[in-house]
N, C-alpha and C. Protein backbone atom coordinates (compact mmCIF):
# COMPACT_ATOMS: atom_id res chain seq x y z
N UNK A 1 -26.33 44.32 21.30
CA UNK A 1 -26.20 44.17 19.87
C UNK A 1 -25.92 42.69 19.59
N UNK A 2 -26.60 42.26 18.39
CA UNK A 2 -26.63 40.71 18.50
C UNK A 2 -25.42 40.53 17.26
N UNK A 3 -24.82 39.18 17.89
CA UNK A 3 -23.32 38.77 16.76
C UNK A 3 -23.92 38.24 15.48
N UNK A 4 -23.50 38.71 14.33
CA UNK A 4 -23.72 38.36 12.95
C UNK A 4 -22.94 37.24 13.11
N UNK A 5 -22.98 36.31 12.75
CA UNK A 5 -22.09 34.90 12.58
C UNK A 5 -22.58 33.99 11.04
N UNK A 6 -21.95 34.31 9.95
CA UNK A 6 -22.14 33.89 8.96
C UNK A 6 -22.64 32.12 9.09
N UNK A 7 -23.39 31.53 8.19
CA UNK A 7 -24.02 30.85 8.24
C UNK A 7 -22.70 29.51 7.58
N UNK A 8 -21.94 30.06 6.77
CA UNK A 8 -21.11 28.88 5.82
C UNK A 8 -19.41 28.82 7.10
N UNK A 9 -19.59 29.42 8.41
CA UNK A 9 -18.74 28.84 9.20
C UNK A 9 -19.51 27.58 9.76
N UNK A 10 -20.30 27.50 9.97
CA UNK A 10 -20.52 26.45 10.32
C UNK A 10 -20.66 25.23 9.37
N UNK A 11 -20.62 25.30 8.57
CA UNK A 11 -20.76 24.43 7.04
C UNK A 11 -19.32 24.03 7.00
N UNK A 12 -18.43 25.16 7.14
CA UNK A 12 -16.94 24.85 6.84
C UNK A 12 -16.16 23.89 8.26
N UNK A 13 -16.88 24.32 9.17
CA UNK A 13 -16.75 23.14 10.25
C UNK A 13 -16.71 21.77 9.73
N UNK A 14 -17.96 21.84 9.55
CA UNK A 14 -18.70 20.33 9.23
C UNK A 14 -17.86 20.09 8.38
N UNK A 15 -17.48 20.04 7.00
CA UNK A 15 -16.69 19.89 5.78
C UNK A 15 -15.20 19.92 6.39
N UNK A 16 -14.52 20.58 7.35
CA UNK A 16 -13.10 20.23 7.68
C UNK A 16 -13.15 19.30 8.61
N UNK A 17 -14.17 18.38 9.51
CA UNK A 17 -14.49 17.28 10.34
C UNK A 17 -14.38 15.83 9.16
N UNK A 18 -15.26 16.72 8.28
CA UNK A 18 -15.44 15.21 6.59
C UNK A 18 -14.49 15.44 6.38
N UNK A 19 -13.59 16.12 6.08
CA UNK A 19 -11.97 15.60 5.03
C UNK A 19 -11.05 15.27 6.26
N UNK A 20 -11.33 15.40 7.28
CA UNK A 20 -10.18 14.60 8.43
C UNK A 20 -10.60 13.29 8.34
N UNK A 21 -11.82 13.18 8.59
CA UNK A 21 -12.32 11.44 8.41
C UNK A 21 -12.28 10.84 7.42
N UNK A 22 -12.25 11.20 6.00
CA UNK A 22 -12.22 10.77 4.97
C UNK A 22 -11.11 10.70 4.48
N UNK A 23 -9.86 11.79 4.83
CA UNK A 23 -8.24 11.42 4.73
C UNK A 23 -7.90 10.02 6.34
N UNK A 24 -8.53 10.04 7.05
CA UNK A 24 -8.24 8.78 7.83
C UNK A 24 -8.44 7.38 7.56
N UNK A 25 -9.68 7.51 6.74
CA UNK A 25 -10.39 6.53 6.10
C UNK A 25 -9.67 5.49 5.63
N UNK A 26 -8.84 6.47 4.46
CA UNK A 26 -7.91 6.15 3.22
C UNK A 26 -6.57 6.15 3.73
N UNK A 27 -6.63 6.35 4.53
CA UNK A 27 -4.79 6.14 5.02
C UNK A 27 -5.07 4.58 5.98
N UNK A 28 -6.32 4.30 6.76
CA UNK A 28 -6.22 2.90 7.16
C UNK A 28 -6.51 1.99 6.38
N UNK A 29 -7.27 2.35 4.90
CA UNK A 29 -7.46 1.40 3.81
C UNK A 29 -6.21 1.25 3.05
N UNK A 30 -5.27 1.97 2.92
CA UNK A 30 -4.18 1.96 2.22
C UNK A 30 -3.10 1.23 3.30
N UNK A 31 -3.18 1.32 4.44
CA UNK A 31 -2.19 0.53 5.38
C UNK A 31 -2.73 -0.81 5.50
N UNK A 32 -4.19 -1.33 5.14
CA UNK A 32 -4.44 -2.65 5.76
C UNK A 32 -4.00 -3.33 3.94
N UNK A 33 -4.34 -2.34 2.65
CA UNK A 33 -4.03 -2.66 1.61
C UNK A 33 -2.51 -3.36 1.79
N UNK A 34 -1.74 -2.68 2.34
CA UNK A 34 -0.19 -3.09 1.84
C UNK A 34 -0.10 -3.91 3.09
N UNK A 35 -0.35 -4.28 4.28
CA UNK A 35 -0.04 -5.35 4.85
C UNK A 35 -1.01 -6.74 4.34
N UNK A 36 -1.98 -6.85 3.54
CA UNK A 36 -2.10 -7.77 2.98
C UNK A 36 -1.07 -8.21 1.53
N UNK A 37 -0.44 -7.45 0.84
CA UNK A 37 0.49 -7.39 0.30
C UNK A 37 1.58 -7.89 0.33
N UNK A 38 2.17 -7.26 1.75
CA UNK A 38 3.35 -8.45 2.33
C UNK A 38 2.75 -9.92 2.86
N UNK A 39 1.91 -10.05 3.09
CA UNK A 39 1.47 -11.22 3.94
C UNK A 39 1.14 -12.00 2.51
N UNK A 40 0.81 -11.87 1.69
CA UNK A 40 0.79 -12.50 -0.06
C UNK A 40 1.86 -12.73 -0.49
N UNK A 41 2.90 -11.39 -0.76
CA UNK A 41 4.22 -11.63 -0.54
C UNK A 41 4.96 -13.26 0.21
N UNK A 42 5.09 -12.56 1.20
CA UNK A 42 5.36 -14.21 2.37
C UNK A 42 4.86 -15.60 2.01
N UNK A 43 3.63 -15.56 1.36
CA UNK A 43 3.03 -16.36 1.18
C UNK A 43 3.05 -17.27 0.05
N UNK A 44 3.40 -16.48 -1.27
CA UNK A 44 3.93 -16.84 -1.77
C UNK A 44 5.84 -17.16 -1.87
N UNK A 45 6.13 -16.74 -1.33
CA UNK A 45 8.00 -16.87 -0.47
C UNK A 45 7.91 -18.05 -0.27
N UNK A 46 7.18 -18.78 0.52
CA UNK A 46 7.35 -19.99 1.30
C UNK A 46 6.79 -21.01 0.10
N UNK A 47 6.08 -20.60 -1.10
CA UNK A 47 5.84 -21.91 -1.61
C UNK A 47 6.80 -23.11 -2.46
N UNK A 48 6.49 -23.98 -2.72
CA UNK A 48 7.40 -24.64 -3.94
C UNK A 48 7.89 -23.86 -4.85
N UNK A 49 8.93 -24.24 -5.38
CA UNK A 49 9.37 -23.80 -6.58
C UNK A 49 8.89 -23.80 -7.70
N UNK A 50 8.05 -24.65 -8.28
CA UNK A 50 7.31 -25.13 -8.97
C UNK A 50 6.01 -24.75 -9.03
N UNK A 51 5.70 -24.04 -8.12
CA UNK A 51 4.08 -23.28 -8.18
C UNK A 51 3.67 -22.31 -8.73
N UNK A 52 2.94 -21.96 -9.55
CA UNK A 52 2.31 -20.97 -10.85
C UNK A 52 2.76 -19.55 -10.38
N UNK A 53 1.98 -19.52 -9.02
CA UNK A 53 1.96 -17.97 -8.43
C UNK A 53 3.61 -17.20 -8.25
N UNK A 54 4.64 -18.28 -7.85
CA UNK A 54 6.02 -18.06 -7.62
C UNK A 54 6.83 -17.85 -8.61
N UNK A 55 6.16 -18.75 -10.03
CA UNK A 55 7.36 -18.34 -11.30
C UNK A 55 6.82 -17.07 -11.56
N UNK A 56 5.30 -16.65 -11.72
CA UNK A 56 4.76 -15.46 -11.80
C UNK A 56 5.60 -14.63 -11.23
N UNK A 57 5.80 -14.56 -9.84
CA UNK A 57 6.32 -13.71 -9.25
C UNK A 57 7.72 -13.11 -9.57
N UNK A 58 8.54 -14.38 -10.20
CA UNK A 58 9.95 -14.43 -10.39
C UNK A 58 9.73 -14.08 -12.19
N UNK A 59 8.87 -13.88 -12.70
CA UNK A 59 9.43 -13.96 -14.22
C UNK A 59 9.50 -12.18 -14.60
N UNK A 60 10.67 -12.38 -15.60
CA UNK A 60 10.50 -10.81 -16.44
C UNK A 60 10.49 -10.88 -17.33
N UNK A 61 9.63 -10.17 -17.96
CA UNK A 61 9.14 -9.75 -19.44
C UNK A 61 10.69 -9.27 -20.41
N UNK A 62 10.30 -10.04 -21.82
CA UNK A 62 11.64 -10.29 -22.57
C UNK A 62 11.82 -8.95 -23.28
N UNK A 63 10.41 -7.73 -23.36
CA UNK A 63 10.05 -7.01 -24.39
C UNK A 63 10.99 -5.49 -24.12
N UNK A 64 10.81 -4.32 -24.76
CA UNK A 64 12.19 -3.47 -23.82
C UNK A 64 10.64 -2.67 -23.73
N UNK A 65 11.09 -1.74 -22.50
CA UNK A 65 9.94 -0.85 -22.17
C UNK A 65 10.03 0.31 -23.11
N UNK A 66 9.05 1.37 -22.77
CA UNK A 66 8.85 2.60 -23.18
C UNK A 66 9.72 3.58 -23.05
N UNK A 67 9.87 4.34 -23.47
CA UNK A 67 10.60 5.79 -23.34
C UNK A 67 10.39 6.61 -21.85
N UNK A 68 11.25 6.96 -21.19
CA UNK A 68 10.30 8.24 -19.64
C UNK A 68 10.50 6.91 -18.78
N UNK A 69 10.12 7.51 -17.69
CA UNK A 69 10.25 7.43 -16.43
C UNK A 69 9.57 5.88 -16.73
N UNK A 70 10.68 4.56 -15.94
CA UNK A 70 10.16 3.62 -15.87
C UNK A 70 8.57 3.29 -14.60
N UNK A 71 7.43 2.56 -15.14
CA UNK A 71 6.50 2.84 -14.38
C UNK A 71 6.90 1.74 -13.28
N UNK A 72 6.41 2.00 -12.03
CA UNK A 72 6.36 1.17 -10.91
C UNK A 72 5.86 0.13 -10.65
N UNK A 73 6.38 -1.23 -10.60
CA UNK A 73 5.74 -2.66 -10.58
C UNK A 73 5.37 -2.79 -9.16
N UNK A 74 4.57 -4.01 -9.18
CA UNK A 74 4.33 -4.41 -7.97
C UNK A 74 5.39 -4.73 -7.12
N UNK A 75 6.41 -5.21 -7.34
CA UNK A 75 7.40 -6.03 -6.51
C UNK A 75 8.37 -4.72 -5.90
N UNK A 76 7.89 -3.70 -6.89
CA UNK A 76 9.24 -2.50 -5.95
C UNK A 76 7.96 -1.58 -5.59
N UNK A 77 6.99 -2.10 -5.50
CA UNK A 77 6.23 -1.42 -3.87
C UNK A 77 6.47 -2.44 -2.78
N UNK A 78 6.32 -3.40 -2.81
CA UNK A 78 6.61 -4.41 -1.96
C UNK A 78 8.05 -4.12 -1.35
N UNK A 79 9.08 -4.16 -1.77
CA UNK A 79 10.63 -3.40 -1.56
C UNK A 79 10.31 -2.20 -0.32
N UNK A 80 9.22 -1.67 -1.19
CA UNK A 80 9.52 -0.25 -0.07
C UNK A 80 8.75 -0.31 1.14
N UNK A 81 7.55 -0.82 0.63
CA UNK A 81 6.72 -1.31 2.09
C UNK A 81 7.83 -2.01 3.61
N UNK A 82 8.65 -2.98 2.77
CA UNK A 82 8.87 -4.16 3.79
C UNK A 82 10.62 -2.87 4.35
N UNK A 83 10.66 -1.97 3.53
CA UNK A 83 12.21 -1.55 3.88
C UNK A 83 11.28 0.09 4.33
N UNK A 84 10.42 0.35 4.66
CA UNK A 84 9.57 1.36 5.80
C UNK A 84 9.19 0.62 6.84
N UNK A 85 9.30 -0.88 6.97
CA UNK A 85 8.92 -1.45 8.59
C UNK A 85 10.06 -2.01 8.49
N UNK A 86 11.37 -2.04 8.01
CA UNK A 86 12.75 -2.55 8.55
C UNK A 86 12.37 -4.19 8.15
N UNK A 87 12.07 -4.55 7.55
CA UNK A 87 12.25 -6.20 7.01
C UNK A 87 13.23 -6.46 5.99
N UNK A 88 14.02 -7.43 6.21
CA UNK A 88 14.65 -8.32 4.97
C UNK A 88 13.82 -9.35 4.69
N UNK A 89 14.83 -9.64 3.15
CA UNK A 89 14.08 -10.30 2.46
C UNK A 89 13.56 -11.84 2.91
N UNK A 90 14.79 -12.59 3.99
CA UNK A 90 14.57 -13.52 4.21
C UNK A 90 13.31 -13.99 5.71
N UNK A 91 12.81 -13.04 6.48
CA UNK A 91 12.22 -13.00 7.35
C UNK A 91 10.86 -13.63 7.17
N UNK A 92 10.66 -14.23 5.71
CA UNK A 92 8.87 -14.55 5.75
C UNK A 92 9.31 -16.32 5.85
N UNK A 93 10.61 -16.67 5.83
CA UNK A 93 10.96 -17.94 6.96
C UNK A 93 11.18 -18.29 8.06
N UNK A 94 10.84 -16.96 9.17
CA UNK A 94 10.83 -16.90 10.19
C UNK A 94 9.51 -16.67 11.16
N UNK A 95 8.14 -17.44 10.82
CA UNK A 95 7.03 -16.71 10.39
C UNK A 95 6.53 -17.37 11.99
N UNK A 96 5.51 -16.75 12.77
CA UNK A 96 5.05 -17.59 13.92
C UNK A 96 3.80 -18.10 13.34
N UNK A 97 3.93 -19.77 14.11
CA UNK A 97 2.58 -20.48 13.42
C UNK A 97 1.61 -20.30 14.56
């Protein structure tokens, strides 16, 4: 007697092979994302005081926000990135050339 073997197991193979690779994809695009982040970070750390990109970095807006949940800036993803690989703040003066 010959085995019936539905035709959409093998489809569902294929399709749970694509969402492992495609959730891997995005988890090494999102890790090379935030280590260019800190390395911008750092990069700007080390410049003059006086340089566009650094007061940028250092300035806050005079205006009051919205009502609800304050939204997430760049600088407190940066916070959490560098405090999930154990960095302080002062380490992008300790940099190897």
């Amino acid at each position: 007697m010959a085995c019936y073997r539905p035709k959409h197991v093998v489809v569902s193979c294929y399709h749970n092979l694509l969402y492992i690779y495609i959730y891997i994809y995005i988890y090494i695009y999102i890790y090379i994302y935030i280590i260019h982040q800190l390395t911008w970070y750092g990069h700007v750390q080390r410049m003059a005081e006086g340089r566009l990109p650094k007061i940028a970095l250092k300035w806050m807006p005079k205006q009051k926000r919205a009502r609800g949940r304050p939204k997430k800036n760049w600088m407190e993803g940066i916070r959490k990135a560098m405090s999930e690989r154990n960095l302080s703040e002062g380490q992008w003066e300790d940099r190897k050339q």
